[in-house]
PDB file of N, CA and C in Angstrom:
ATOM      1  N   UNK A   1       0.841  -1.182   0.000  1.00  0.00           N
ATOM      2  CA  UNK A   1       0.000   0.000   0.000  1.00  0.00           C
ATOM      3  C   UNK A   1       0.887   1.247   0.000  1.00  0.00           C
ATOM      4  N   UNK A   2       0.302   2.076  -0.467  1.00  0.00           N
ATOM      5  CA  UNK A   2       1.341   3.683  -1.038  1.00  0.00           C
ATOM      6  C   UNK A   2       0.753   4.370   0.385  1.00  0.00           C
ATOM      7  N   UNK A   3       1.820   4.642   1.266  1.00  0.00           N
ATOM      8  CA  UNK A   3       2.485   5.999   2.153  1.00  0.00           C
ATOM      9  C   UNK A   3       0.878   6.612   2.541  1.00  0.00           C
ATOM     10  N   UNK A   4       0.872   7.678   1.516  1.00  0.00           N
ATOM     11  CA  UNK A   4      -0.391   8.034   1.776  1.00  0.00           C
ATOM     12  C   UNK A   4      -1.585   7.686   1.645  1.00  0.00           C
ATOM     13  N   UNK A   5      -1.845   6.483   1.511  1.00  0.00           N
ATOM     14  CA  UNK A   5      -3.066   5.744   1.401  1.00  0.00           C
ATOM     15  C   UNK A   5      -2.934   5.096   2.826  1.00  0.00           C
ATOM     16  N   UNK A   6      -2.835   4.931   3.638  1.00  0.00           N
ATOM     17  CA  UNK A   6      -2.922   4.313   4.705  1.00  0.00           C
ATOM     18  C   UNK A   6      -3.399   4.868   5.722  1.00  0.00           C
ATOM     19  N   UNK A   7      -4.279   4.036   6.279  1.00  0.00           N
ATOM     20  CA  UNK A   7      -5.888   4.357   6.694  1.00  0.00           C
ATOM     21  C   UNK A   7      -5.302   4.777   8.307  1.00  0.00           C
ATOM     22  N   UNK A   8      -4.612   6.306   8.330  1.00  0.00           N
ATOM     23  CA  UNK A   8      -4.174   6.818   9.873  1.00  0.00           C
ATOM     24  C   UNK A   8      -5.194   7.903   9.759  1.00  0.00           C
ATOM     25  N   UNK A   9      -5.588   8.547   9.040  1.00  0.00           N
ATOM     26  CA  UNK A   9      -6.592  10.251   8.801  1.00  0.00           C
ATOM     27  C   UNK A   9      -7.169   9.658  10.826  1.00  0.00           C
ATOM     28  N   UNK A  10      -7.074  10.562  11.829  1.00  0.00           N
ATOM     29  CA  UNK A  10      -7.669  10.704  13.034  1.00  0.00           C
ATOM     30  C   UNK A  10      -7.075   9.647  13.900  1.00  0.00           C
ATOM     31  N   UNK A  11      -6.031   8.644  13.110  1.00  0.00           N
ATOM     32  CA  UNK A  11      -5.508   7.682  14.190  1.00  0.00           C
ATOM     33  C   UNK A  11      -4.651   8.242  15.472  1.00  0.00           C
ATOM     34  N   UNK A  12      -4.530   7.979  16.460  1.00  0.00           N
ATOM     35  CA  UNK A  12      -3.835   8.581  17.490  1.00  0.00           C
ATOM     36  C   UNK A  12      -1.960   7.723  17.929  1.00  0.00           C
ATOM     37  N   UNK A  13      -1.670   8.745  17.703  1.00  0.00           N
ATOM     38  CA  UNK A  13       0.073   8.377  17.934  1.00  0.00           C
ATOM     39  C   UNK A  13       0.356   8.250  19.081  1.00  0.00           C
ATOM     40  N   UNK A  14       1.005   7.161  19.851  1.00  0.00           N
ATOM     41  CA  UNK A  14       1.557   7.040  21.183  1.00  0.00           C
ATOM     42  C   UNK A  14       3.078   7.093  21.297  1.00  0.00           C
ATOM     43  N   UNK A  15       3.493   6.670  20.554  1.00  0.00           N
ATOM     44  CA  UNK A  15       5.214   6.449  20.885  1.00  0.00           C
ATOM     45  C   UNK A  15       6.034   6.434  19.431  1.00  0.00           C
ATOM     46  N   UNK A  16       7.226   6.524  19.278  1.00  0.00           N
ATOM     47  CA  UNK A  16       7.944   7.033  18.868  1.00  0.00           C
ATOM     48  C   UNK A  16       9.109   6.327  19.670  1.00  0.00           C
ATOM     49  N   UNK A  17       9.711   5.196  18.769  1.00  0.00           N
ATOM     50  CA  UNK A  17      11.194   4.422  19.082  1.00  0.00           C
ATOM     51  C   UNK A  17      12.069   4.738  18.092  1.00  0.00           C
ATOM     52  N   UNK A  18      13.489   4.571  18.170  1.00  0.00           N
ATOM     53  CA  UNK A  18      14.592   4.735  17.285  1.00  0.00           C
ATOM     54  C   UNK A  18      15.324   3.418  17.569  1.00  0.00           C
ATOM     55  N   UNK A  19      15.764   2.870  16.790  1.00  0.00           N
ATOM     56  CA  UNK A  19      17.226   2.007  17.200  1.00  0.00           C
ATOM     57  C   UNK A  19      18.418   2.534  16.311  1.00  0.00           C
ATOM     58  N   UNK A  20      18.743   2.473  17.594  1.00  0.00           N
ATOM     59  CA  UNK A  20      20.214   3.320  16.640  1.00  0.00           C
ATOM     60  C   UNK A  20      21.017   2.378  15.687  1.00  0.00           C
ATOM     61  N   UNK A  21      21.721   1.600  16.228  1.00  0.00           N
ATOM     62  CA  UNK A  21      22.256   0.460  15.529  1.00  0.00           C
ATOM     63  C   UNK A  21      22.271   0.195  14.431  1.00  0.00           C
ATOM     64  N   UNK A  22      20.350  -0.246  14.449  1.00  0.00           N
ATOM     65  CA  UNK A  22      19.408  -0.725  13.386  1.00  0.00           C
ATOM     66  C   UNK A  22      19.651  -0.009  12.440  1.00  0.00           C
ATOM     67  N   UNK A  23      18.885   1.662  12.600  1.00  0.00           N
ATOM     68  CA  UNK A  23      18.561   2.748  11.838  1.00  0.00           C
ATOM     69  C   UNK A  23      17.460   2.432  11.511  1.00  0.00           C
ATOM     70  N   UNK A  24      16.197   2.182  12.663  1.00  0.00           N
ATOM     71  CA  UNK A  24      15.176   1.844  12.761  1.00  0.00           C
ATOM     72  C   UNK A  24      14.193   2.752  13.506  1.00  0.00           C
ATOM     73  N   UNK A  25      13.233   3.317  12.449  1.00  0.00           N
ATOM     74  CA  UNK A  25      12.665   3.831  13.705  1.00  0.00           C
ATOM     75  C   UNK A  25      10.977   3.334  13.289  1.00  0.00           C
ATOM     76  N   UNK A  26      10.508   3.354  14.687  1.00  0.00           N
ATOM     77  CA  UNK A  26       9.007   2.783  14.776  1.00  0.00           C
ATOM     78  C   UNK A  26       8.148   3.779  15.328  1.00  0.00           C
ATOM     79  N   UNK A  27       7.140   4.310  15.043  1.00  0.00           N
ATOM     80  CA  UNK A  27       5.998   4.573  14.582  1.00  0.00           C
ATOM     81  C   UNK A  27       4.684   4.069  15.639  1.00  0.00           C
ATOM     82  N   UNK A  28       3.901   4.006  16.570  1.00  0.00           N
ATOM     83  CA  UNK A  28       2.743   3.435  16.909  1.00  0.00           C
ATOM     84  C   UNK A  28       1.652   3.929  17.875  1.00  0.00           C
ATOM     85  N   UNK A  29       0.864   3.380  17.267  1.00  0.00           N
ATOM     86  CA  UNK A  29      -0.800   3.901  18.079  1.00  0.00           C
ATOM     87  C   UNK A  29      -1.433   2.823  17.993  1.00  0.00           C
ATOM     88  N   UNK A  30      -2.639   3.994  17.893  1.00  0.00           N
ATOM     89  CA  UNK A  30      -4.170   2.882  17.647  1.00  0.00           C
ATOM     90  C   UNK A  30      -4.552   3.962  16.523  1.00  0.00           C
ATOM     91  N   UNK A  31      -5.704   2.892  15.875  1.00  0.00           N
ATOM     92  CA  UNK A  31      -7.110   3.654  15.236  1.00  0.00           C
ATOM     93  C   UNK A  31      -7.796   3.896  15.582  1.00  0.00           C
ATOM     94  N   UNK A  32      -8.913   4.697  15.753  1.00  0.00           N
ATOM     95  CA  UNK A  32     -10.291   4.700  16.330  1.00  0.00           C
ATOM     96  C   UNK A  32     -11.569   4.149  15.559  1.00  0.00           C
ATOM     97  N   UNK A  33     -11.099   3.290  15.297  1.00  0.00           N
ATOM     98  CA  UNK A  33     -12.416   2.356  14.602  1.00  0.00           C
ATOM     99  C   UNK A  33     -12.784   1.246  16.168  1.00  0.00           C
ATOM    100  N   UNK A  34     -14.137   0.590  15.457  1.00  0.00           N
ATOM    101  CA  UNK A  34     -14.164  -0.121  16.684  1.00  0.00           C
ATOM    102  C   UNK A  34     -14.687  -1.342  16.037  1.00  0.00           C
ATOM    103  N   UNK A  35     -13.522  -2.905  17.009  1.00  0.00           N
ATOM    104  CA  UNK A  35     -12.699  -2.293  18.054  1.00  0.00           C
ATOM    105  C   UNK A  35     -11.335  -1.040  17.769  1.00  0.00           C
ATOM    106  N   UNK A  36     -11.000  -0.373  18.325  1.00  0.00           N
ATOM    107  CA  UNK A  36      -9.627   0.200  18.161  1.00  0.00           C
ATOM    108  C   UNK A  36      -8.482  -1.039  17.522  1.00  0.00           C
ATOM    109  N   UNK A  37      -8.115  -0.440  16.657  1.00  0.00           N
ATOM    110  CA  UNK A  37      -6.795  -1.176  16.339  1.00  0.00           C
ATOM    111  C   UNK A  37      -5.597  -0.540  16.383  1.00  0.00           C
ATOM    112  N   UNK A  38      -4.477  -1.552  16.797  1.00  0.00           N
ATOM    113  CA  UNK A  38      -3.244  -0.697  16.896  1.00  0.00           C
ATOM    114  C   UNK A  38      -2.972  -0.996  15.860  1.00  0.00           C
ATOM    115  N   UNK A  39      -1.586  -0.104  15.612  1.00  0.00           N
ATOM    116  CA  UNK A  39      -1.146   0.310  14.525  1.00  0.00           C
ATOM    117  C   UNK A  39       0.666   0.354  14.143  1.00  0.00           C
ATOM    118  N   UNK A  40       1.273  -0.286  13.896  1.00  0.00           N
ATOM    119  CA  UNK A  40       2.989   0.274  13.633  1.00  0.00           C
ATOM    120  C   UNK A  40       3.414   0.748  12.146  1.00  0.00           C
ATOM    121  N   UNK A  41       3.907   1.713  12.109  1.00  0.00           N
ATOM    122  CA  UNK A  41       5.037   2.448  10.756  1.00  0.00           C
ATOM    123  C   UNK A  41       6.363   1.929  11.435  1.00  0.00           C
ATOM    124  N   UNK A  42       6.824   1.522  10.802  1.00  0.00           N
ATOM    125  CA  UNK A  42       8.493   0.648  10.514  1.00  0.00           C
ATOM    126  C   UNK A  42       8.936   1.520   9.650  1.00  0.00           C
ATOM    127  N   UNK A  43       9.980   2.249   9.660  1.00  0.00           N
ATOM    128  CA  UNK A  43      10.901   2.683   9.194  1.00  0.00           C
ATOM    129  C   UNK A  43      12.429   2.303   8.375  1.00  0.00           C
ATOM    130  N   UNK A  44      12.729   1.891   7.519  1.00  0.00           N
ATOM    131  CA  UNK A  44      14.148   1.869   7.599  1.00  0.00           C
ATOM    132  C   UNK A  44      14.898   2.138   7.142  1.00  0.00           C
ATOM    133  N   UNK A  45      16.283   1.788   7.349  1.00  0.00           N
ATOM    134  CA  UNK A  45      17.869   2.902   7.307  1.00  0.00           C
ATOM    135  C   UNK A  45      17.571   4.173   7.413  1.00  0.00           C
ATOM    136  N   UNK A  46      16.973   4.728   8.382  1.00  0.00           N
ATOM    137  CA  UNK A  46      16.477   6.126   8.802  1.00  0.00           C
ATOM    138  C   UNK A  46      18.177   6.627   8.434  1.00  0.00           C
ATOM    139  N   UNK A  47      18.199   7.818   8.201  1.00  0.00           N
ATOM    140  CA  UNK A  47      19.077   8.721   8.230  1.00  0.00           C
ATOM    141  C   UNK A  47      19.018   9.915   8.722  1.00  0.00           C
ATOM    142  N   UNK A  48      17.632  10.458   8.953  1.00  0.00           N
ATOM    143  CA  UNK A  48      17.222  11.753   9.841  1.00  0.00           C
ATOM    144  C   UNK A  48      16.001  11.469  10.356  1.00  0.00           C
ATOM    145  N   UNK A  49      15.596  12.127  11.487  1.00  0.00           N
ATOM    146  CA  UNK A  49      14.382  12.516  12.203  1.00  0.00           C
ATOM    147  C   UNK A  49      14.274  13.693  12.559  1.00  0.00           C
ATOM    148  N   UNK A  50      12.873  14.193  12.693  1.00  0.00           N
ATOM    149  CA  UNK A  50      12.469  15.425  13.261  1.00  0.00           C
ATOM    150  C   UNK A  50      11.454  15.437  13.932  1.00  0.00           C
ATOM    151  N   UNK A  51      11.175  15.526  15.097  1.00  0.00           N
ATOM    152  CA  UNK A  51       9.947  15.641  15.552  1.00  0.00           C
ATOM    153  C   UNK A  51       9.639  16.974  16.641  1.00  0.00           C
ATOM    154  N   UNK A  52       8.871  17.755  15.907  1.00  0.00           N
ATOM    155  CA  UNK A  52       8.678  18.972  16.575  1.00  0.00           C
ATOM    156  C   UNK A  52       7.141  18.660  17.401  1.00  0.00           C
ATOM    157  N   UNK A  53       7.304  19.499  18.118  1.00  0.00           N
ATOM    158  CA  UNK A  53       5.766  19.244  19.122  1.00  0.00           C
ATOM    159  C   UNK A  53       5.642  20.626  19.513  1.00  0.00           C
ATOM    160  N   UNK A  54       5.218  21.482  18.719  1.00  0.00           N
ATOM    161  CA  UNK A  54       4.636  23.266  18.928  1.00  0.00           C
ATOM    162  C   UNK A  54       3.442  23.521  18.873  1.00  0.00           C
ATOM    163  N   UNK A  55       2.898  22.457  18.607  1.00  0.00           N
ATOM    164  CA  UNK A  55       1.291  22.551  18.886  1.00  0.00           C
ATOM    165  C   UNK A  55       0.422  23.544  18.463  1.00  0.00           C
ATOM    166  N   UNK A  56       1.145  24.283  17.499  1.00  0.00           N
ATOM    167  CA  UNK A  56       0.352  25.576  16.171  1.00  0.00           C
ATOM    168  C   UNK A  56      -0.932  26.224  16.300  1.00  0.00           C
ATOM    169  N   UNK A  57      -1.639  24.231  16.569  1.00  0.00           N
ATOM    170  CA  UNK A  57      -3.056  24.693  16.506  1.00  0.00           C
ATOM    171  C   UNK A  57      -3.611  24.085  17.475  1.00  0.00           C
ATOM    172  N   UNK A  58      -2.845  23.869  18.714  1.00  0.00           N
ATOM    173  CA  UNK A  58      -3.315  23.033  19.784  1.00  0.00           C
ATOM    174  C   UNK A  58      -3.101  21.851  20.078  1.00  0.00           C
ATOM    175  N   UNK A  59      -3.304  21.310  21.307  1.00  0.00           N
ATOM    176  CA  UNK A  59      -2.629  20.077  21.418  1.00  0.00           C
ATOM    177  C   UNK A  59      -3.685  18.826  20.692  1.00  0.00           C
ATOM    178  N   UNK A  60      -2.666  17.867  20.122  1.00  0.00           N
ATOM    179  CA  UNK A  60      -3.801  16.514  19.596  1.00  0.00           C
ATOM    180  C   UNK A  60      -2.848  15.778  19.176  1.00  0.00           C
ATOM    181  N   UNK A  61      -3.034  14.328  19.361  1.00  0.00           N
ATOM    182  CA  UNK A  61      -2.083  12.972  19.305  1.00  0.00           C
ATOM    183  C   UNK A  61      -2.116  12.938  18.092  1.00  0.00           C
ATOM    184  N   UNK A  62      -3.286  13.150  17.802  1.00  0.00           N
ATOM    185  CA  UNK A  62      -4.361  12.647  16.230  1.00  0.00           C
ATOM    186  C   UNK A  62      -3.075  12.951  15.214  1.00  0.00           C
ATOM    187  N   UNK A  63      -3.325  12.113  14.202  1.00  0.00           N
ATOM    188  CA  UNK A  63      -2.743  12.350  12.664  1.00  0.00           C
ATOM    189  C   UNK A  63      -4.050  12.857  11.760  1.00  0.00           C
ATOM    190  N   UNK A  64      -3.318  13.691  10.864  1.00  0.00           N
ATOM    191  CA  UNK A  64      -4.414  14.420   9.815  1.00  0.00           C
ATOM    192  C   UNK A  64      -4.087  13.639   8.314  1.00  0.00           C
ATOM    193  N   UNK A  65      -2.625  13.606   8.254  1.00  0.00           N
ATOM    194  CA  UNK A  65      -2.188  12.749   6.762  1.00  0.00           C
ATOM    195  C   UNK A  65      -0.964  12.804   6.670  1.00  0.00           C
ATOM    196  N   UNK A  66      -0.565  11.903   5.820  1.00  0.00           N
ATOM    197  CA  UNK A  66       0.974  11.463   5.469  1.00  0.00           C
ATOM    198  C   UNK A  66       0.895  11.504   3.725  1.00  0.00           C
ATOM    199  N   UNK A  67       2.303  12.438   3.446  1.00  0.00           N
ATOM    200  CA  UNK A  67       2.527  12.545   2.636  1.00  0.00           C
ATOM    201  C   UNK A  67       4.201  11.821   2.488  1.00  0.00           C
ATOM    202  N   UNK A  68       4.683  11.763   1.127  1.00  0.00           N
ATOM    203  CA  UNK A  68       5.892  10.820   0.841  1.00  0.00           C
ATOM    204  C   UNK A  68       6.311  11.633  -0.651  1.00  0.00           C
ATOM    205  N   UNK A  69       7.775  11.954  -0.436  1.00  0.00           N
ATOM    206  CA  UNK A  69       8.612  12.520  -1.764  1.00  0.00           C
ATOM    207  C   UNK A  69       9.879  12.279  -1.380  1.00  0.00           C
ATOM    208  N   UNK A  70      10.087  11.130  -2.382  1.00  0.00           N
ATOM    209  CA  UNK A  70      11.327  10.361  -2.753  1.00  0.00           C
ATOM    210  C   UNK A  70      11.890   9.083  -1.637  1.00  0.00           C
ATOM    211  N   UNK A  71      12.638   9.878  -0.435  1.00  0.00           N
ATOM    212  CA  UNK A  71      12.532   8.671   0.526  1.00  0.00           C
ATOM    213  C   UNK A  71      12.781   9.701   2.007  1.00  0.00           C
ATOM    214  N   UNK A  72      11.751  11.280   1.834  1.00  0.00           N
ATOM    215  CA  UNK A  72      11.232  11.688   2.865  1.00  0.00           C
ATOM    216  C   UNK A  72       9.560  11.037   3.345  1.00  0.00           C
ATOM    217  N   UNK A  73       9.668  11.018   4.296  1.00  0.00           N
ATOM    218  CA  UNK A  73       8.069  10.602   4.617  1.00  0.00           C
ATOM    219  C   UNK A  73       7.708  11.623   5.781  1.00  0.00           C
ATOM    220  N   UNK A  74       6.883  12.159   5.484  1.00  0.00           N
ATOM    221  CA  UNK A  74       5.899  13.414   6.568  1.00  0.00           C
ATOM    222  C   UNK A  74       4.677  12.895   7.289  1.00  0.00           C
ATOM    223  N   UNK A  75       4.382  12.812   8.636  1.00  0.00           N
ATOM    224  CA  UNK A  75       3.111  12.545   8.895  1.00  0.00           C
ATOM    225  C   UNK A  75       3.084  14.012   9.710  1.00  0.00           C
ATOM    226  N   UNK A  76       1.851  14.678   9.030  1.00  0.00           N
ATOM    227  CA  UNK A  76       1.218  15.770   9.498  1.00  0.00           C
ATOM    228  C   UNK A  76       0.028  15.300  10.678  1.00  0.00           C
ATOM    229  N   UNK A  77       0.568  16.343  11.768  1.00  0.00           N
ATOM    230  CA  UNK A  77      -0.084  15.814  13.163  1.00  0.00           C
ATOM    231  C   UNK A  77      -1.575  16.954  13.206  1.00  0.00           C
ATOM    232  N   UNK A  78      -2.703  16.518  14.257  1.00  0.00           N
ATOM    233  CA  UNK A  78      -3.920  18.060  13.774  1.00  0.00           C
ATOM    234  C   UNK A  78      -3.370  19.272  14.724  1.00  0.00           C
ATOM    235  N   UNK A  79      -2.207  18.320  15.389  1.00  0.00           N
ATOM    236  CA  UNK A  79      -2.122  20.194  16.156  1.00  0.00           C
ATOM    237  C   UNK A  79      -0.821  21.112  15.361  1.00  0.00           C
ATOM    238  N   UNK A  80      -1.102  20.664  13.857  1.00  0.00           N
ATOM    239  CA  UNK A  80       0.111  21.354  13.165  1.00  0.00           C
ATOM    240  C   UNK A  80       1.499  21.537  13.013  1.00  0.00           C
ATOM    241  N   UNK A  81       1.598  20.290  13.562  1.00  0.00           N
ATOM    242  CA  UNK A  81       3.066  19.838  13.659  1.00  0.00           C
ATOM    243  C   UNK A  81       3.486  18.963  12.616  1.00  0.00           C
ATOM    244  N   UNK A  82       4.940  18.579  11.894  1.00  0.00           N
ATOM    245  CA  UNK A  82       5.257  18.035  11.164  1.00  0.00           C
ATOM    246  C   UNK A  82       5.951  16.639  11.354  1.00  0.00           C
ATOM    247  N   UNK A  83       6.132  15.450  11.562  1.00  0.00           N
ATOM    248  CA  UNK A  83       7.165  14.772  11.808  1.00  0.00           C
ATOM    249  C   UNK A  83       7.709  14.195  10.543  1.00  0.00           C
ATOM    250  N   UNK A  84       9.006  14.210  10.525  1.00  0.00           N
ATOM    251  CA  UNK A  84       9.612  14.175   9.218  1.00  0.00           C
ATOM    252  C   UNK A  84      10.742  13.206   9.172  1.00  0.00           C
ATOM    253  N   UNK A  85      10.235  12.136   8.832  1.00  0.00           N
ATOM    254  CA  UNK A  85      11.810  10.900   8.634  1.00  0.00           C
ATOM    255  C   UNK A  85      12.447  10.705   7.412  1.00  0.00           C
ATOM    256  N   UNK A  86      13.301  10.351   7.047  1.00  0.00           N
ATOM    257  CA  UNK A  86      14.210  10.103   5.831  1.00  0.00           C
ATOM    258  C   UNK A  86      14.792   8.880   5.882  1.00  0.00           C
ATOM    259  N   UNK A  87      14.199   7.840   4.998  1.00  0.00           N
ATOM    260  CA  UNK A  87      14.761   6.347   5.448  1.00  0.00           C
ATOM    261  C   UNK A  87      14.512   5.875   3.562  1.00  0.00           C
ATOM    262  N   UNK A  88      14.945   4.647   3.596  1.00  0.00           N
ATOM    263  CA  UNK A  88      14.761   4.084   2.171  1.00  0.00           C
ATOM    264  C   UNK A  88      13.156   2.958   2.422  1.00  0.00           C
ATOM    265  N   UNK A  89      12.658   3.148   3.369  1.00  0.00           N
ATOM    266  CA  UNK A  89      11.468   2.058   3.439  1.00  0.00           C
ATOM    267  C   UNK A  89      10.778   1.709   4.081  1.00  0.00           C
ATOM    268  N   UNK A  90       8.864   1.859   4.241  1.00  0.00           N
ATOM    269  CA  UNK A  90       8.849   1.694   5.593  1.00  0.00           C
ATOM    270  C   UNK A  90       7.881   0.281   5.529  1.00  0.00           C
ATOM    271  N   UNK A  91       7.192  -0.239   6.986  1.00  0.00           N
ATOM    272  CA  UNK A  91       6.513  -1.259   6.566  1.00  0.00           C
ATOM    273  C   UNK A  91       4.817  -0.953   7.785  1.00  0.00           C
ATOM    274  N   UNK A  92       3.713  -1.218   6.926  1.00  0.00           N
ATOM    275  CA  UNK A  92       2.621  -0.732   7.847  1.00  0.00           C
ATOM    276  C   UNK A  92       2.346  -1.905   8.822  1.00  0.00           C
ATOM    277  N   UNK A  93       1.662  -2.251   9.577  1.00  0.00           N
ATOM    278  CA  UNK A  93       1.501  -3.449  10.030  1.00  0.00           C
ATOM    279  C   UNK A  93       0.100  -2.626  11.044  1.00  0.00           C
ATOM    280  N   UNK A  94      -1.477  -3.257  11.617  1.00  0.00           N
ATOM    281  CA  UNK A  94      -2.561  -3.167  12.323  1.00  0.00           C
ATOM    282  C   UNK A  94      -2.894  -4.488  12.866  1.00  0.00           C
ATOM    283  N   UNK A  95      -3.231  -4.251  13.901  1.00  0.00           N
ATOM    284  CA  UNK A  95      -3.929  -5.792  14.087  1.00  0.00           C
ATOM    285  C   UNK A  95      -5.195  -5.151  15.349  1.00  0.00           C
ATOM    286  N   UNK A  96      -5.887  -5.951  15.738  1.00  0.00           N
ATOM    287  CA  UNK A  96      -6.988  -5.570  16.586  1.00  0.00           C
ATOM    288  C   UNK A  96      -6.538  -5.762  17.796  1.00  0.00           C
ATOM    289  N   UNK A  97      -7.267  -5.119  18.911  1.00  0.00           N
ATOM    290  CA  UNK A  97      -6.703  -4.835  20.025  1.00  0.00           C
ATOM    291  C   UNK A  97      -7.645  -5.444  21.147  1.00  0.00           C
TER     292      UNK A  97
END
């Protein structure tokens, strides 16, 4: 499935791992479908991260959308924040909770 097709629009983000080593970074929540399902973005050979938390437009876990150009990947957060990785690949994975 393509980056931005993947069904996060209102999913809620909990955590945020790196492995250094690896050059791995992971990605995870839930959905709010019901039941809730969790959710992981797999990352890999990360080469940069960014994760700002300025809260623009207020605070919210929520994701609004993910966009992808070349082997940046953006998930735009609703409180207007950007998180921005640079890796060659990522992998989605949900299961029910």
């Amino acid at each position: 499935m393509e980056f931005e097709k993947l069904p996060l629009h209102d999913a809620v983000l909990e955590k945020i791992e790196y492995e250094w080593a690896s050059k791995v970074l992971t990605v995870s929540g839930h959905r709010s479908v019901m039941p809730p399902e969790a959710f992981s973005l797999q990352f890999e050979d990360v080469t940069d991260v960014f994760v700002p938390q300025k809260e623009h437009w207020g605070a919210s876990s929520s994701i609004n959308d993910l966009i992808t150009s070349e082997q940046e990947f953006l998930i735009n957060m609703q409180s207007g924040d950007t998180i921005s990785v640079t890796a060659t690949a990522f992998k989605y994975a949900s299961s029910n909770t």
